[in-house]
Protein backbone atom coordinates (compact mmCIF):
# COMPACT_ATOMS: atom_id res chain seq x y z
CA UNK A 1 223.40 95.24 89.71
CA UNK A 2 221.83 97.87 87.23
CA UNK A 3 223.47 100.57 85.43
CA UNK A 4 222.75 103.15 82.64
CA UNK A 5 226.36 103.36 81.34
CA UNK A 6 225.76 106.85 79.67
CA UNK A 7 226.94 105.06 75.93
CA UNK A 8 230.38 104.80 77.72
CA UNK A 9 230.71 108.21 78.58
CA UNK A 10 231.36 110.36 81.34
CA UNK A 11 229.94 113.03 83.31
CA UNK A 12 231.96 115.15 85.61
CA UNK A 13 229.78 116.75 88.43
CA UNK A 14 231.80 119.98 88.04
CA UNK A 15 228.94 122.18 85.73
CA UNK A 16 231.31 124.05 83.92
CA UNK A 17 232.56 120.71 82.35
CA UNK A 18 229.38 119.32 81.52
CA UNK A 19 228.59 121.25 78.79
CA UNK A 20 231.29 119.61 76.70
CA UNK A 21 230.15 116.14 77.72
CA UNK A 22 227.04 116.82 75.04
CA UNK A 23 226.78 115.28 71.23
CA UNK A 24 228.63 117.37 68.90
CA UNK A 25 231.97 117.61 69.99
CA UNK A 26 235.27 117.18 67.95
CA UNK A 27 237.80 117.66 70.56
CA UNK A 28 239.65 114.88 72.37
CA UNK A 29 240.27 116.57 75.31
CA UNK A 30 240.80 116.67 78.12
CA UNK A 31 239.27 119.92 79.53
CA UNK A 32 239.97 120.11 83.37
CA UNK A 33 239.03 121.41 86.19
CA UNK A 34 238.93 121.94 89.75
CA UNK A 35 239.08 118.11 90.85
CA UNK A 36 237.60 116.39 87.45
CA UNK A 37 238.19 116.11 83.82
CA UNK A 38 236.05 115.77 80.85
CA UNK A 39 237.28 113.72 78.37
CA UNK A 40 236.60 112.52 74.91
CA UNK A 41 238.11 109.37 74.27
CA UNK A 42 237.00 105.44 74.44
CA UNK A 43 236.72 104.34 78.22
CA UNK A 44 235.97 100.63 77.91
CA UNK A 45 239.06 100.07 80.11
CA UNK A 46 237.71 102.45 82.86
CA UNK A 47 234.29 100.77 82.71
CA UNK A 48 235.66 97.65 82.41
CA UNK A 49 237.66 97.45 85.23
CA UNK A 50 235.41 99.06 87.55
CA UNK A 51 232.37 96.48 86.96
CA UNK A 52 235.03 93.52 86.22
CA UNK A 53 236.20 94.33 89.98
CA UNK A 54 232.34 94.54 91.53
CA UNK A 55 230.87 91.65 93.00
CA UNK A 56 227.81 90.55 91.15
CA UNK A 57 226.33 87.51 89.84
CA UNK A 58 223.82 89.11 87.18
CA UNK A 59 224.20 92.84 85.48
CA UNK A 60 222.02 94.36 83.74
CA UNK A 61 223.19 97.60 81.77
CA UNK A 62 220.92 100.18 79.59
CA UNK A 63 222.78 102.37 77.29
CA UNK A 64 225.36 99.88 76.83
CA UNK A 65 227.54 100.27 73.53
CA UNK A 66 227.06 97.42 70.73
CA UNK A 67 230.69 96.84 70.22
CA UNK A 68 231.30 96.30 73.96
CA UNK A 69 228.91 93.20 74.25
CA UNK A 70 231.79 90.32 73.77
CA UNK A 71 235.01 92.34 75.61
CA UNK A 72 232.84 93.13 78.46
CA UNK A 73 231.40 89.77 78.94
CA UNK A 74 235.01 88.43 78.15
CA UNK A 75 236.45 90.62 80.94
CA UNK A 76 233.87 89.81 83.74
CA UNK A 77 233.97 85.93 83.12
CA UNK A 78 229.81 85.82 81.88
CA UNK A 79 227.72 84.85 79.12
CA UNK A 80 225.56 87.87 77.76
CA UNK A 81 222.71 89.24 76.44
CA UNK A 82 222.07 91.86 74.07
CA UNK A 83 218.79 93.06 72.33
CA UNK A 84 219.58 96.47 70.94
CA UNK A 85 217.59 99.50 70.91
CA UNK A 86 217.33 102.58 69.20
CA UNK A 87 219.83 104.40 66.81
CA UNK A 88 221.67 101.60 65.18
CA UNK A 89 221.03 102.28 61.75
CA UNK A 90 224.38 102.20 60.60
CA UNK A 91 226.24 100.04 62.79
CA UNK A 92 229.07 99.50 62.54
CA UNK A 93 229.83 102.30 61.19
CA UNK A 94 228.13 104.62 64.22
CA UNK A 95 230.57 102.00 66.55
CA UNK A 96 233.59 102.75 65.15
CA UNK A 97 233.01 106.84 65.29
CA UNK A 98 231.19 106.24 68.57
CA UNK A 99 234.72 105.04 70.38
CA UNK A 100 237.31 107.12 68.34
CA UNK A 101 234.96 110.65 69.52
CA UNK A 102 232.20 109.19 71.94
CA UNK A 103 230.58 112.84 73.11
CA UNK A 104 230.38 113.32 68.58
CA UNK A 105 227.61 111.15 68.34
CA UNK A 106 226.92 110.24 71.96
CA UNK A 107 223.37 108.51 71.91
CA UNK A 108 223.63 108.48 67.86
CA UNK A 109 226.06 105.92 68.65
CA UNK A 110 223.54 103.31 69.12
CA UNK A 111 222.15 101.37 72.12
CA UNK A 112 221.74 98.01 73.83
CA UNK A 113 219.77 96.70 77.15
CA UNK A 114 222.64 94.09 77.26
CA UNK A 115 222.61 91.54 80.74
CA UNK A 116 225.53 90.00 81.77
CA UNK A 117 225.63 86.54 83.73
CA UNK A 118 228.43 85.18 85.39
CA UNK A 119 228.92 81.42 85.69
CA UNK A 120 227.81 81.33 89.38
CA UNK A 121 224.71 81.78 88.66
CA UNK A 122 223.98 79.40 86.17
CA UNK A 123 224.59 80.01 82.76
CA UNK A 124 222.07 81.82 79.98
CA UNK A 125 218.90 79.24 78.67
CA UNK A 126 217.07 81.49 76.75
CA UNK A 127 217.29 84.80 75.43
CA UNK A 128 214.43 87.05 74.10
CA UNK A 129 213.94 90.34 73.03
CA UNK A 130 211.04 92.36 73.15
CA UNK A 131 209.70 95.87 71.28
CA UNK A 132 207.83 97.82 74.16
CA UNK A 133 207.36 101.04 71.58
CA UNK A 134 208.61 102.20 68.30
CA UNK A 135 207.55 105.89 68.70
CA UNK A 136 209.14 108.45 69.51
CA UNK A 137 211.86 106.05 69.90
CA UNK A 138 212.53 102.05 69.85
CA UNK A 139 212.27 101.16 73.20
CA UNK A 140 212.88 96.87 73.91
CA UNK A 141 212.58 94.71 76.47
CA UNK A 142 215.66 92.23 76.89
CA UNK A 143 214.24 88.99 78.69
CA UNK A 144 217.18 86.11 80.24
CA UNK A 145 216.32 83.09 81.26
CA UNK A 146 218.86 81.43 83.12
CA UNK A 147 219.61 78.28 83.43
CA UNK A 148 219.60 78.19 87.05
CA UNK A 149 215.55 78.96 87.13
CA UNK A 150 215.16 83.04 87.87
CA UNK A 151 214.34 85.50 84.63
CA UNK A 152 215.60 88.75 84.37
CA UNK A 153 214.19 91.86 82.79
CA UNK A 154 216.19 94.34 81.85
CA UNK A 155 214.42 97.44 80.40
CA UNK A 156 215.14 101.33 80.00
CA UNK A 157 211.83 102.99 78.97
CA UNK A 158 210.88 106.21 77.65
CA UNK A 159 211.52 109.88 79.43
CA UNK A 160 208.10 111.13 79.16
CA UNK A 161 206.34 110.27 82.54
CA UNK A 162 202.99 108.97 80.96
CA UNK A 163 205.03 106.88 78.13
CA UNK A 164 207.11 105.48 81.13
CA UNK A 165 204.48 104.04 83.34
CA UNK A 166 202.95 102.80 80.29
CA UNK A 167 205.59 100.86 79.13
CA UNK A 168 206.55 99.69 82.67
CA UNK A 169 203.60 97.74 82.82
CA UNK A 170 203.50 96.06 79.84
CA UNK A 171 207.34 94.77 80.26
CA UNK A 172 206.27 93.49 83.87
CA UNK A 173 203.17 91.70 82.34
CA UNK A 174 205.22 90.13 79.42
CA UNK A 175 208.08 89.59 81.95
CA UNK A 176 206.11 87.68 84.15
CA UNK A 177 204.37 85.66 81.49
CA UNK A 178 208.00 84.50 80.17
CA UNK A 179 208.92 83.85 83.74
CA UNK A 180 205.86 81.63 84.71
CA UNK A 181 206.10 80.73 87.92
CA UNK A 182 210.21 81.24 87.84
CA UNK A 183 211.68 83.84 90.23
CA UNK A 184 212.30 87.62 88.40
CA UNK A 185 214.32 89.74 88.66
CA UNK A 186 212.55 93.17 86.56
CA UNK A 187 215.45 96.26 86.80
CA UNK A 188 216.93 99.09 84.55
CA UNK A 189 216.20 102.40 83.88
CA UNK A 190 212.84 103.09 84.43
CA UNK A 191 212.51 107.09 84.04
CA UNK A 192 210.34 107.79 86.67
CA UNK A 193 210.98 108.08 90.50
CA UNK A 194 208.50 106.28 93.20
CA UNK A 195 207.94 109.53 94.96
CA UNK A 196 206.48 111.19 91.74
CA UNK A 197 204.58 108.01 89.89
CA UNK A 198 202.26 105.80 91.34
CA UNK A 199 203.15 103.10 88.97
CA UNK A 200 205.49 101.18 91.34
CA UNK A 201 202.23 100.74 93.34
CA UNK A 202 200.71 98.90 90.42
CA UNK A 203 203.96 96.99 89.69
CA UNK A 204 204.09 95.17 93.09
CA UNK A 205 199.89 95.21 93.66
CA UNK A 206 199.32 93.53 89.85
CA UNK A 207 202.51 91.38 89.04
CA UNK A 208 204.23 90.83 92.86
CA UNK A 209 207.25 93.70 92.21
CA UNK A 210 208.94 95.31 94.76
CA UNK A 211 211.21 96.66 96.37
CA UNK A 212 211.80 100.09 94.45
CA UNK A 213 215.64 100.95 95.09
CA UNK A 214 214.84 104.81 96.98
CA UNK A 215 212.18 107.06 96.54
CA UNK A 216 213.83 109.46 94.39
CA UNK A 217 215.89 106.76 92.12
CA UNK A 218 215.30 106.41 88.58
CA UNK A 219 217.21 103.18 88.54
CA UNK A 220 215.57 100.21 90.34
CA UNK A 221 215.83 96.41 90.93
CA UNK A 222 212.43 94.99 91.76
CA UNK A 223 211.94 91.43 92.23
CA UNK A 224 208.61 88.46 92.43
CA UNK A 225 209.40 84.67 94.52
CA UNK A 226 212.86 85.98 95.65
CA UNK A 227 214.18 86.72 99.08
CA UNK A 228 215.67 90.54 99.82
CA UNK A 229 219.18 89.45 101.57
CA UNK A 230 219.78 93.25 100.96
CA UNK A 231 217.72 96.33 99.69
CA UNK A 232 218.65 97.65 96.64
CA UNK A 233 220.62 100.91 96.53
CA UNK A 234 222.49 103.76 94.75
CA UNK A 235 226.45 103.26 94.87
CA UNK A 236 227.38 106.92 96.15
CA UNK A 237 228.67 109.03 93.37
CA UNK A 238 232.43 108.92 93.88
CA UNK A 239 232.25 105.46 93.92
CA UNK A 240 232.03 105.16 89.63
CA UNK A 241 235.06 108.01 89.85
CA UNK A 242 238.49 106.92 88.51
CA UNK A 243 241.77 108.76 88.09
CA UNK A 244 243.72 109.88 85.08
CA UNK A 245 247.15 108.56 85.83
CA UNK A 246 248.60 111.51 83.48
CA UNK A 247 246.30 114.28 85.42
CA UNK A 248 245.81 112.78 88.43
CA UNK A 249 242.48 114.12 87.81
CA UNK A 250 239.02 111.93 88.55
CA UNK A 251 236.77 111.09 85.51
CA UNK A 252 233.57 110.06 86.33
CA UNK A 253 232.06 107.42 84.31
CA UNK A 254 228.25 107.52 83.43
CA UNK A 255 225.64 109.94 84.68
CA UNK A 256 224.05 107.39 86.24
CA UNK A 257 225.06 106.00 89.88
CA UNK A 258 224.28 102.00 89.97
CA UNK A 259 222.21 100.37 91.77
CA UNK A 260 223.29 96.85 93.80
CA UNK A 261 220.93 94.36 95.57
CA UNK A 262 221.07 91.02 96.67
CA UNK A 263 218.83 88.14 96.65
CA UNK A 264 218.39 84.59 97.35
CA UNK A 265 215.99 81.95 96.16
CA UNK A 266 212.82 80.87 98.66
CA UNK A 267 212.95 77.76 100.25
């Protein structure tokens, strides 16, 4: 699975409450309303549970906060992987503030592209991280080899279209050079949807890539020398919703939906 996990924040789809969700606010919360809440406190234990719970054998997460790289991994039974990104300048100081008011800092938090593997599939044998672009923000590559045989890539590029596609296709080249001739598995947040870019085109025609999760997905899981058991796709919204037990309100983690596949070795 991939998943943007918003800096462990969450994003109600209610408009109204939205606007609170942004960097800058003081308030704990929470603010209610019709069906959701918007809150301002730490939800490790809402994230945690929900991806602890999800069958998967490797996750790879964008947005993922620093301090959450050992509990996580400790929660879901895997070894991990984290090559941070931009805005970590004064970890771990940003942490702390980061979890006691996430929507203060919210991205000022600092970042990771942080992959999870569970002991089913192998093990980690080599970890490697990789600067795509320093301007207008750090922007890495986070490459896994496990020790089962497939790579992973897990990448989240930049928002600019142009900048996007760019850096797209020099992670797939260096992601396929690490690989060799190892199955990969290249997924994240790549910023750009199918049905607006012809880079996804390039990606399978130049390194062997594909399948790209929907047309209008920003999230994908592409793959070279594996087998598609079954297609990658978006979890419907509701399904990253969980209730306050003191509300009985829904908070919905992330304002990104994740995106599962499944794949086997050839042969």
């Amino acid at each position: 699975m991939t998943w943007n996990l918003f800096h462990g924040r969450d994003w109600p789809p209610e408009p109204e409450l939205q606007v609170r969700a942004h960097k800058g606010n003081f308030r704990r919360g929470p603010r209610r309303g019709k069906a959701y809440e918007q809150v301002n406190w730490d939800l490790f234990g809402e994230f945690s549970s929900l991806i602890s719970a999800t069958d998967w054998d490797v996750a790879l997460f964008q947005e993922f906060p620093p301090s959450w790289k050992a509990k996580l991994a400790s929660a879901c039974g895997a070894e991990a992987h984290r090559a941070l990104s931009g805005r970590n300048w004064l970890q771990p100081l940003t942490s702390i503030i980061g979890r006691w008011r996430p929507d203060l800092l919210g991205a000022w938090e600092g970042g990771s592209n942080t992959t999870l593997v569970r002991r089913a599939a192998g093990g980690i044998a080599e970890r490697r991280r990789v600067v795509l672009t320093r301007r207008p923000e750090l922007r890495v590559l986070a490459l896994t080899r496990l020790a089962s045989g497939p790579c992973v890539a897990n990448l989240h590029v930049s928002t600019k279209p142009s900048s996007a596609e760019r850096e797209l296709l020099d992670a797939a080249r260096q992601a396929t050079e690490f690989a060799g001739s190892a199955p990969l598995i290249f997924g994240g947040d790549f910023n750009v949807r199918p049905k607006a870019s012809g880079v996804f085109d390039q990606l399978e025609e130049r390194f062997g890539l594909a399948p790209p999760t929907a047309p209008d997905r920003l999230s994908h899981l592409l793959v070279r020398g594996l087998k598609v058991i079954e297609h990658p796709a978006a979890w419907p919204p509701e399904a990253r919703d969980v209730v306050d037990p003191d509300t009985g309100l829904k908070i919905r983690l992330a304002d990104h939906n994740p995106v599962a596949g499944k794949f086997a070795t050839v042969g």
